[in-house]
C-alpha atoms as a PDB file:
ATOM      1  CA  UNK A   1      60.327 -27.221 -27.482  1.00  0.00           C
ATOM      2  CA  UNK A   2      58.546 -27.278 -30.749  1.00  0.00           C
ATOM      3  CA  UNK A   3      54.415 -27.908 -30.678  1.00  0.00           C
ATOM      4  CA  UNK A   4      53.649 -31.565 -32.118  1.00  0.00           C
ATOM      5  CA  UNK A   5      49.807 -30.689 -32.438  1.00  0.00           C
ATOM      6  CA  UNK A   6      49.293 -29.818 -36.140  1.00  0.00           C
ATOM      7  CA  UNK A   7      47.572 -26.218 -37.028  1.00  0.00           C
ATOM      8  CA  UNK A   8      45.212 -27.091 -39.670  1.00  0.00           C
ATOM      9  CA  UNK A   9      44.633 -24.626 -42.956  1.00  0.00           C
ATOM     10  CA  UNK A  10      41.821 -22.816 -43.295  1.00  0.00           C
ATOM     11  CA  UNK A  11      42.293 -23.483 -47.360  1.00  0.00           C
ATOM     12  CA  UNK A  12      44.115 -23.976 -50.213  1.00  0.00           C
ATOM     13  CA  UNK A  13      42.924 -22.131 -52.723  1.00  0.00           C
ATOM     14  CA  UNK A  14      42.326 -18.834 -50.730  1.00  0.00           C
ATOM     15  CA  UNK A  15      38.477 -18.470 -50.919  1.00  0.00           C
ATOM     16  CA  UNK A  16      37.574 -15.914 -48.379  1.00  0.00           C
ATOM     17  CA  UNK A  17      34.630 -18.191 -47.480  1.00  0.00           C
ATOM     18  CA  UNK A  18      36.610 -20.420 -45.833  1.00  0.00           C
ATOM     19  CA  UNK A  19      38.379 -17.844 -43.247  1.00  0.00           C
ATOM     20  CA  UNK A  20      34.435 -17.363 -41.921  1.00  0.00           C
ATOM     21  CA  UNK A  21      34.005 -19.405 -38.320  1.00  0.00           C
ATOM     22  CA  UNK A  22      30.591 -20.144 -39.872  1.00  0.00           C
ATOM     23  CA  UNK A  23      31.380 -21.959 -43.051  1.00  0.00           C
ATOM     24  CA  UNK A  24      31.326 -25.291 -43.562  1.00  0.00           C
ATOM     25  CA  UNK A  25      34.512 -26.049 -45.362  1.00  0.00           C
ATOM     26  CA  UNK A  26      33.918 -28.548 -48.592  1.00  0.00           C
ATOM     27  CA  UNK A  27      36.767 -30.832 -50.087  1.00  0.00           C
ATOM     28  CA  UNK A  28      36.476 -31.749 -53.552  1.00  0.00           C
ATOM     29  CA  UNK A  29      38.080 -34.763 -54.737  1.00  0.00           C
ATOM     30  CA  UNK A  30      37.530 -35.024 -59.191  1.00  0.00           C
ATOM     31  CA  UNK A  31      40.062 -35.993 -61.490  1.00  0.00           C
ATOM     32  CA  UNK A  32      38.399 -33.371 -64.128  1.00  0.00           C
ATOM     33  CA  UNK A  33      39.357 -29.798 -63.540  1.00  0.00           C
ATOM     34  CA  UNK A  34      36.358 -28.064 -65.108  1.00  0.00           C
ATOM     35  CA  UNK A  35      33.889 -30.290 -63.214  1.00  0.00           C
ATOM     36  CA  UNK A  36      35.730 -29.439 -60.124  1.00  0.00           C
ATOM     37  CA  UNK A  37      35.303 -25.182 -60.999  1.00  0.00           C
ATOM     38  CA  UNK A  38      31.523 -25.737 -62.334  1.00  0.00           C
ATOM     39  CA  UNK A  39      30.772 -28.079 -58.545  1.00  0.00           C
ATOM     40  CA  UNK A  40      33.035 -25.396 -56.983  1.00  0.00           C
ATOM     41  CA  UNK A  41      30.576 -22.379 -57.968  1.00  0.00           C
ATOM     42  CA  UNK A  42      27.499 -23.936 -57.457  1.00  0.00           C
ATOM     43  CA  UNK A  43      28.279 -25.100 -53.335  1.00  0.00           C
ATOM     44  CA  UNK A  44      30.448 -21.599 -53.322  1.00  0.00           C
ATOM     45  CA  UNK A  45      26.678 -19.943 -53.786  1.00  0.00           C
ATOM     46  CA  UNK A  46      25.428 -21.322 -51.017  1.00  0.00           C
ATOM     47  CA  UNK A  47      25.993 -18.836 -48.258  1.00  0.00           C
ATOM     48  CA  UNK A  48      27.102 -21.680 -45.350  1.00  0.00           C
ATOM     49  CA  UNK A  49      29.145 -24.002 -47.845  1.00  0.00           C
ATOM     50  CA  UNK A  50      32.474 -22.868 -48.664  1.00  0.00           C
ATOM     51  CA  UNK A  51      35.065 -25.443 -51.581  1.00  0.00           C
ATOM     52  CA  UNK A  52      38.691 -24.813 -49.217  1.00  0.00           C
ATOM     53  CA  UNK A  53      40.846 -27.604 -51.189  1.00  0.00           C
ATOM     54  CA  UNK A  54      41.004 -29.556 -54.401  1.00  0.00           C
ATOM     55  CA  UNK A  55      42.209 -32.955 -55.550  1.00  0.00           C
ATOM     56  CA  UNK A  56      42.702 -34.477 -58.527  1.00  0.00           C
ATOM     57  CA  UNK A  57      43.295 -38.037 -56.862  1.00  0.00           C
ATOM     58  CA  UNK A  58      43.223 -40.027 -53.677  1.00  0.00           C
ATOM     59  CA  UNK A  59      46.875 -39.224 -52.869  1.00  0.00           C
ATOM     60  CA  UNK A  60      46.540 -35.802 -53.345  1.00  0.00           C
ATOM     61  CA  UNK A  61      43.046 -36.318 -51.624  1.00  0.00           C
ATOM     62  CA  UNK A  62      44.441 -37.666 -48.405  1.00  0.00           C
ATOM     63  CA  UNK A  63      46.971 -34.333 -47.858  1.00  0.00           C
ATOM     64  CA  UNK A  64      44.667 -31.699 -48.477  1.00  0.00           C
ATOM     65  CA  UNK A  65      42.561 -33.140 -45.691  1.00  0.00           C
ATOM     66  CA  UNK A  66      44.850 -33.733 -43.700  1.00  0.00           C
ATOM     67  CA  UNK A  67      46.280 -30.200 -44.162  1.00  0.00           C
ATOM     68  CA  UNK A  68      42.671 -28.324 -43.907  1.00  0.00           C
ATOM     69  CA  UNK A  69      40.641 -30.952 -41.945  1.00  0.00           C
ATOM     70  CA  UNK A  70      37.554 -30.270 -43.714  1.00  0.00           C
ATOM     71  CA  UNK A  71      34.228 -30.352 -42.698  1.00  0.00           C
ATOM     72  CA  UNK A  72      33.134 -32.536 -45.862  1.00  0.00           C
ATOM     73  CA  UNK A  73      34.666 -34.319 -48.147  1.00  0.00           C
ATOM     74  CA  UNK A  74      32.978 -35.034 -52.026  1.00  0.00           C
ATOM     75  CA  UNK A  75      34.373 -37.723 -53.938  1.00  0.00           C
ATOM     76  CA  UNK A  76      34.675 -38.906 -57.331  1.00  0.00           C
ATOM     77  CA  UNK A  77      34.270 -43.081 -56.958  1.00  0.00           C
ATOM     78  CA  UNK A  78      36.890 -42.887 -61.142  1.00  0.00           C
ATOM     79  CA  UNK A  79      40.357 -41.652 -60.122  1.00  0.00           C
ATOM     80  CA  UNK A  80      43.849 -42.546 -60.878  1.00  0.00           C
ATOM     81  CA  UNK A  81      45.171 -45.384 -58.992  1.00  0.00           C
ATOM     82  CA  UNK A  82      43.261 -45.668 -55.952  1.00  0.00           C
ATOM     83  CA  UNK A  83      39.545 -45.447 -56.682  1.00  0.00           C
ATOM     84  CA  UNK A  84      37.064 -43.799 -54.955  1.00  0.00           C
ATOM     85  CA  UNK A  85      35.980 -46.736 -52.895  1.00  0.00           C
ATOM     86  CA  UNK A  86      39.411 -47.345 -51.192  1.00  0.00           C
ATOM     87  CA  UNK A  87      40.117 -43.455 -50.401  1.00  0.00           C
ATOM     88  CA  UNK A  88      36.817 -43.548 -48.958  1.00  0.00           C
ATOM     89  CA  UNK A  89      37.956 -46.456 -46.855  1.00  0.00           C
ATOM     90  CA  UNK A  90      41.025 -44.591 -45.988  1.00  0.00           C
ATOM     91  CA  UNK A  91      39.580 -41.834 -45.368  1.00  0.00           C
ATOM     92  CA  UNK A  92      37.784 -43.394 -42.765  1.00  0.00           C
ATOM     93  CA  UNK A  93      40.383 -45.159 -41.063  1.00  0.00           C
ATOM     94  CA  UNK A  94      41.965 -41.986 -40.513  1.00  0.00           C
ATOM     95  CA  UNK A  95      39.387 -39.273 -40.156  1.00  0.00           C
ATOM     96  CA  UNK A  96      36.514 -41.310 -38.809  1.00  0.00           C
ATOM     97  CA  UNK A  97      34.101 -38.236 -37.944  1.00  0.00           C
ATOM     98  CA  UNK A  98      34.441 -36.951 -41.766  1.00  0.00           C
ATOM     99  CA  UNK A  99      31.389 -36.991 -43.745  1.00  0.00           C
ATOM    100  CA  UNK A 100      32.053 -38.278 -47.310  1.00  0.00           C
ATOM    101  CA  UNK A 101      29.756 -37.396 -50.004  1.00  0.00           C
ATOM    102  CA  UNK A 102      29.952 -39.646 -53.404  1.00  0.00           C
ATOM    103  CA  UNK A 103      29.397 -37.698 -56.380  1.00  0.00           C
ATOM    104  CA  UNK A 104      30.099 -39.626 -59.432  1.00  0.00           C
ATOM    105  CA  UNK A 105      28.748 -40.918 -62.996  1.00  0.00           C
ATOM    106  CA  UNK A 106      28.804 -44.301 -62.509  1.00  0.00           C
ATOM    107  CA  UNK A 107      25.137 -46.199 -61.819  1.00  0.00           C
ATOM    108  CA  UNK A 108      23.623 -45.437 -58.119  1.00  0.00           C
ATOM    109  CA  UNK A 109      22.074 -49.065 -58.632  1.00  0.00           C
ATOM    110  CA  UNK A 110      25.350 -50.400 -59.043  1.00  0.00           C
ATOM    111  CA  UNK A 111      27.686 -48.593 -56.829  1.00  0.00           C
ATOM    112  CA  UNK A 112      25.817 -46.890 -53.911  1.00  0.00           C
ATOM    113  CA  UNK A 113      25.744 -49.527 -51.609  1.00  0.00           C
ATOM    114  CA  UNK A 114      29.556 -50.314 -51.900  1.00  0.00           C
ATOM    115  CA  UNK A 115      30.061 -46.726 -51.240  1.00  0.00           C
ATOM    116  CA  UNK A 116      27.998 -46.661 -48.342  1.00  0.00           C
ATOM    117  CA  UNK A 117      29.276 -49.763 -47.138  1.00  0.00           C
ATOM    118  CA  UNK A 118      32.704 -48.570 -47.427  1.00  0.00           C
ATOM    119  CA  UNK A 119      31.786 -45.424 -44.940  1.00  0.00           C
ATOM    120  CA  UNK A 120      30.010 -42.704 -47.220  1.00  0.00           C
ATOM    121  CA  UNK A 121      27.123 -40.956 -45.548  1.00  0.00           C
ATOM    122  CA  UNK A 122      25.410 -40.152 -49.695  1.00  0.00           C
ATOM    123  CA  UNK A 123      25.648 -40.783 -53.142  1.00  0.00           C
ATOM    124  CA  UNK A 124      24.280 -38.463 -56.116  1.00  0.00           C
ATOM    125  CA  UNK A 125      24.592 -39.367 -59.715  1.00  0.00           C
ATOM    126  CA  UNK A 126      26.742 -36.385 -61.755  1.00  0.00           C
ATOM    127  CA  UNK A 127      23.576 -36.088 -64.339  1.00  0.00           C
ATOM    128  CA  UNK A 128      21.740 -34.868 -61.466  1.00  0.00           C
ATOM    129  CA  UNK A 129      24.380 -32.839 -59.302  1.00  0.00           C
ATOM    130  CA  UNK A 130      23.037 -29.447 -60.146  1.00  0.00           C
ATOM    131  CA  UNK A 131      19.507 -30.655 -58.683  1.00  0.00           C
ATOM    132  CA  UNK A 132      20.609 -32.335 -56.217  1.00  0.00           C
ATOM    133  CA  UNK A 133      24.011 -31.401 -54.913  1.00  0.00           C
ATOM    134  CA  UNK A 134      23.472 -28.713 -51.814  1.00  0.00           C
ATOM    135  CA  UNK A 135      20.269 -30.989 -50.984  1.00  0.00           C
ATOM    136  CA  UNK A 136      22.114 -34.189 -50.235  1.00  0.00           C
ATOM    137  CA  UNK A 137      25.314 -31.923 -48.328  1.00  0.00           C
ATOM    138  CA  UNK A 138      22.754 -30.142 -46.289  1.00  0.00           C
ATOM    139  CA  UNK A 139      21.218 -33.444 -45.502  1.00  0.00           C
ATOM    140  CA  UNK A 140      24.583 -35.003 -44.421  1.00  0.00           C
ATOM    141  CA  UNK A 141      25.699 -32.360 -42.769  1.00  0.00           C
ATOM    142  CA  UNK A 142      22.019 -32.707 -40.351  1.00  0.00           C
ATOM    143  CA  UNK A 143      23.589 -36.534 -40.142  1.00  0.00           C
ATOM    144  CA  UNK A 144      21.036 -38.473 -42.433  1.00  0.00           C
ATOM    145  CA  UNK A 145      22.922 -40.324 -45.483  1.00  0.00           C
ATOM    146  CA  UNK A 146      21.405 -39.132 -48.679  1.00  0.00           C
ATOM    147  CA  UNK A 147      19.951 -41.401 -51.540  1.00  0.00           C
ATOM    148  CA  UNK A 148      18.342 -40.379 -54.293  1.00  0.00           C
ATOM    149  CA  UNK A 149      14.216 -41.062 -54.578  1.00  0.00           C
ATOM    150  CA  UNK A 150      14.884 -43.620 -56.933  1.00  0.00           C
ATOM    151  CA  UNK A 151      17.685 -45.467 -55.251  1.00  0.00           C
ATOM    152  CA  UNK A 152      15.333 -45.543 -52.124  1.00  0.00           C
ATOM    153  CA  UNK A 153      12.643 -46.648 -53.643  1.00  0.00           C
ATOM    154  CA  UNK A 154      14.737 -49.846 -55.056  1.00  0.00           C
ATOM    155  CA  UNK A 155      15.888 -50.112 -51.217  1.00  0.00           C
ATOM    156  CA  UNK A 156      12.148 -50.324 -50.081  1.00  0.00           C
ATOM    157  CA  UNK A 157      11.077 -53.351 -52.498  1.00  0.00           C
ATOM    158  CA  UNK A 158      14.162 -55.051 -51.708  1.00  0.00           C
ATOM    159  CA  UNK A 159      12.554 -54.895 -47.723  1.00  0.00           C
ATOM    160  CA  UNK A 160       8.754 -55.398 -48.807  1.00  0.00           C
ATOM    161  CA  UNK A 161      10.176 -59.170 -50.953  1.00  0.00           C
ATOM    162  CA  UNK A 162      12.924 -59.999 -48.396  1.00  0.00           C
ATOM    163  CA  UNK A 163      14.769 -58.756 -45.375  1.00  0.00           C
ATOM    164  CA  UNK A 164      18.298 -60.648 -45.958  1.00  0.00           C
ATOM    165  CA  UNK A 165      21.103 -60.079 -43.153  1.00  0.00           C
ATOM    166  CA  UNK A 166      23.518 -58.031 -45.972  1.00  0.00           C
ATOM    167  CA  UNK A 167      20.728 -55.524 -46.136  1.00  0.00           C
ATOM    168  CA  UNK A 168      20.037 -55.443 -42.681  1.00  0.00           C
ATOM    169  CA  UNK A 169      23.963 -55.053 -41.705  1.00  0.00           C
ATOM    170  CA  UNK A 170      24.240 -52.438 -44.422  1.00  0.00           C
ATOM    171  CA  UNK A 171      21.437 -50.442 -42.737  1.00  0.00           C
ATOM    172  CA  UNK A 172      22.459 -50.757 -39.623  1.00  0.00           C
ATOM    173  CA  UNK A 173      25.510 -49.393 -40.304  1.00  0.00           C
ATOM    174  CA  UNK A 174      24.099 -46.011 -41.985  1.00  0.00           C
ATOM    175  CA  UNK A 175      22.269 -46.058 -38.344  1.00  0.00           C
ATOM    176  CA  UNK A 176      25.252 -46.341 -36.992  1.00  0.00           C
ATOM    177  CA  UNK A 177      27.154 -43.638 -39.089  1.00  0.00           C
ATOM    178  CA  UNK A 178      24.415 -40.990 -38.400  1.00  0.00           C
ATOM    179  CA  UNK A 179      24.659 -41.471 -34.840  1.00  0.00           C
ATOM    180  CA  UNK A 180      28.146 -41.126 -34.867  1.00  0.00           C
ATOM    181  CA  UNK A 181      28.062 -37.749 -36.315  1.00  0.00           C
ATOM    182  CA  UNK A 182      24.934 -36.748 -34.610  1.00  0.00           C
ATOM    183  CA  UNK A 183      26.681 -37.796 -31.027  1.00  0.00           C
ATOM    184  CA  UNK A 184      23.363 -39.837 -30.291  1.00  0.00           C
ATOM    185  CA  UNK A 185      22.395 -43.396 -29.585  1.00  0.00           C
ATOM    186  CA  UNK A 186      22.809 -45.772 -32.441  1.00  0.00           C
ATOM    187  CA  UNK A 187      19.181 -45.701 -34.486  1.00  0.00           C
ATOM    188  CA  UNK A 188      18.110 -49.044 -35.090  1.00  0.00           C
ATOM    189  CA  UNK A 189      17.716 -51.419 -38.347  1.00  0.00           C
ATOM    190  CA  UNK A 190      13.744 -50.122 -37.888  1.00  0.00           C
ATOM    191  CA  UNK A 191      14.366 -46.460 -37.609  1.00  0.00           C
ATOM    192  CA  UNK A 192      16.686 -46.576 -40.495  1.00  0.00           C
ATOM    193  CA  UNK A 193      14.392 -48.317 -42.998  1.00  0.00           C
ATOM    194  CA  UNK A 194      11.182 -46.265 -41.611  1.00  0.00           C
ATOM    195  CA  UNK A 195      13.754 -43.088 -42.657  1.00  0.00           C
ATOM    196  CA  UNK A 196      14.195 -44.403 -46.112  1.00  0.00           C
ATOM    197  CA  UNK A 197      10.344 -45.017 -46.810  1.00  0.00           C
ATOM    198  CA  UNK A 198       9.845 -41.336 -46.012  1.00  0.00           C
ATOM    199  CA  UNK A 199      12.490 -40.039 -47.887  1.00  0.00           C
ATOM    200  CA  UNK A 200      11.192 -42.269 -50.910  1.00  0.00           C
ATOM    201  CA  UNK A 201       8.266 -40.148 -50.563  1.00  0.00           C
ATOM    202  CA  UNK A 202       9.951 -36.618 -49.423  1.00  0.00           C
ATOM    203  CA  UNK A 203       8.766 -36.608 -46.339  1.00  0.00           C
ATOM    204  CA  UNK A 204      12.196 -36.004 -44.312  1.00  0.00           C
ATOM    205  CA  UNK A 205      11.748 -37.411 -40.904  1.00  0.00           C
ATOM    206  CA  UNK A 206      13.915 -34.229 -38.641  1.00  0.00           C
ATOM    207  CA  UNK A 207      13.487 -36.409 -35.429  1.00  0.00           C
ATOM    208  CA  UNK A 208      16.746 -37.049 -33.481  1.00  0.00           C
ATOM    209  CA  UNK A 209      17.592 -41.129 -33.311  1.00  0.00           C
ATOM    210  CA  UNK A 210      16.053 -42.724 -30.017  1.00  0.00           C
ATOM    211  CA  UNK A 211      16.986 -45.567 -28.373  1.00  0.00           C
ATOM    212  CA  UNK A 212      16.038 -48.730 -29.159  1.00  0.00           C
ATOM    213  CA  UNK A 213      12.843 -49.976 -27.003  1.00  0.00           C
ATOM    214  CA  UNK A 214      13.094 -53.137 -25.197  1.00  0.00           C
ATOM    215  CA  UNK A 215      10.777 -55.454 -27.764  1.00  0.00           C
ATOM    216  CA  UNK A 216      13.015 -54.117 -30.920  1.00  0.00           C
ATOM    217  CA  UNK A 217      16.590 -55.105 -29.014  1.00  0.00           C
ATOM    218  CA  UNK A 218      14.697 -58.591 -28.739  1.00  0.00           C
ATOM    219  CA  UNK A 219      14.585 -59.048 -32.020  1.00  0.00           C
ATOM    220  CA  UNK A 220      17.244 -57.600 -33.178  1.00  0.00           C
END
């Protein structure tokens, strides 16, 4: 009788990197081929990151990871057809413990929150990706979603004028999201904001999530 459990590749491309028990093994989903190479060897540099598969679109997207179940997938919110956003959403449905990291040109102000409310764990602007790039993966990969200074710092003065129920679902679901790839407790609305001031300021909070206490469930 023939096995029905699928054995996943360890790439596509045949980096060595990615045949390493170690390595964290990186999707890249771009429509632009010499993006994809440049992005490739800058994470390829870094000695725990390793690019195992390509796409050029969310099709393509969804069978490289489901033939390499990666470790981390980085998507491009412009490709043909499907955009970003849905194979984000799909990508989710299907792979629900898969980290997905938004890399793309379009405005943070504009189009992080839709990203992160669609299930990515970070969002970096392609103008900054050599800066910022193996920053924000490290950081998702130690489960905290990644936002740049600035986009926190527009998060923050939304809380300081008003704390509207969008913003406080939207938070608690990056709570949510970093729990569920930490294996911990939920962190609460509170934890996640408090994470967000410090970031603003780069001071990284590299506490585990608690619980929440007894007076914050009562408001909540």
């Amino acid at each position: 009788m023939v096995a029905t459990k699928m054995k996943h590749a360890r790439s596509t491309n045949q980096n060595p990197k990615c045949d390493l028990p170690q390595a964290k093994r990186i999707v890249i989903v771009d429509d632009h081929p010499l993006f994809r190479k440049g992005l490739e060897q800058l994470i390829n540099s870094e000695n725990s990151f390793a690019i195992c598969g390509e796409a050029g679109n969310a099709a393509e997207a969804m069978e490289v990871i489901r033939k390499l179940n990666p470790d981390l997938a980085i998507v491009d919110l412009s490709l043909p057809g499907a955009n970003g956003i849905e194979l984000i959403k799909n990508i989710r449905a299907e792979f629900s413990r898969l980290p997905v990291l938004v890399l793309s040109m379009h405005d943070e102000s504009l189009y992080a929150l839709r990203a992160l409310r669609a299930g990515a764990e970070g969002y970096v602007m392609k103008h900054e990706a050599m800066a910022n790039v193996i920053h924000a993966i490290h950081e998702v990969f130690n489960g905290r979603p990644y936002l740049s200074p600035a986009m926190a710092a527009q998060v923050i003065t939304k809380f300081a004028h008003r704390e509207s129920e969008d913003e406080k679902t939207l938070h608690q679901l990056v709570g949510q999201r970093s729990a569920e790839l930490c294996g911990v407790l939920p962190a609460t609305w509170f934890q996640v904001r408090s994470r967000i001031d410090r970031r603003a300021v780069c001071m990284h909070d590299r506490e585990r999530p608690r619980p929440c206490r007894a007076s914050e469930r009562a408001i909540l």
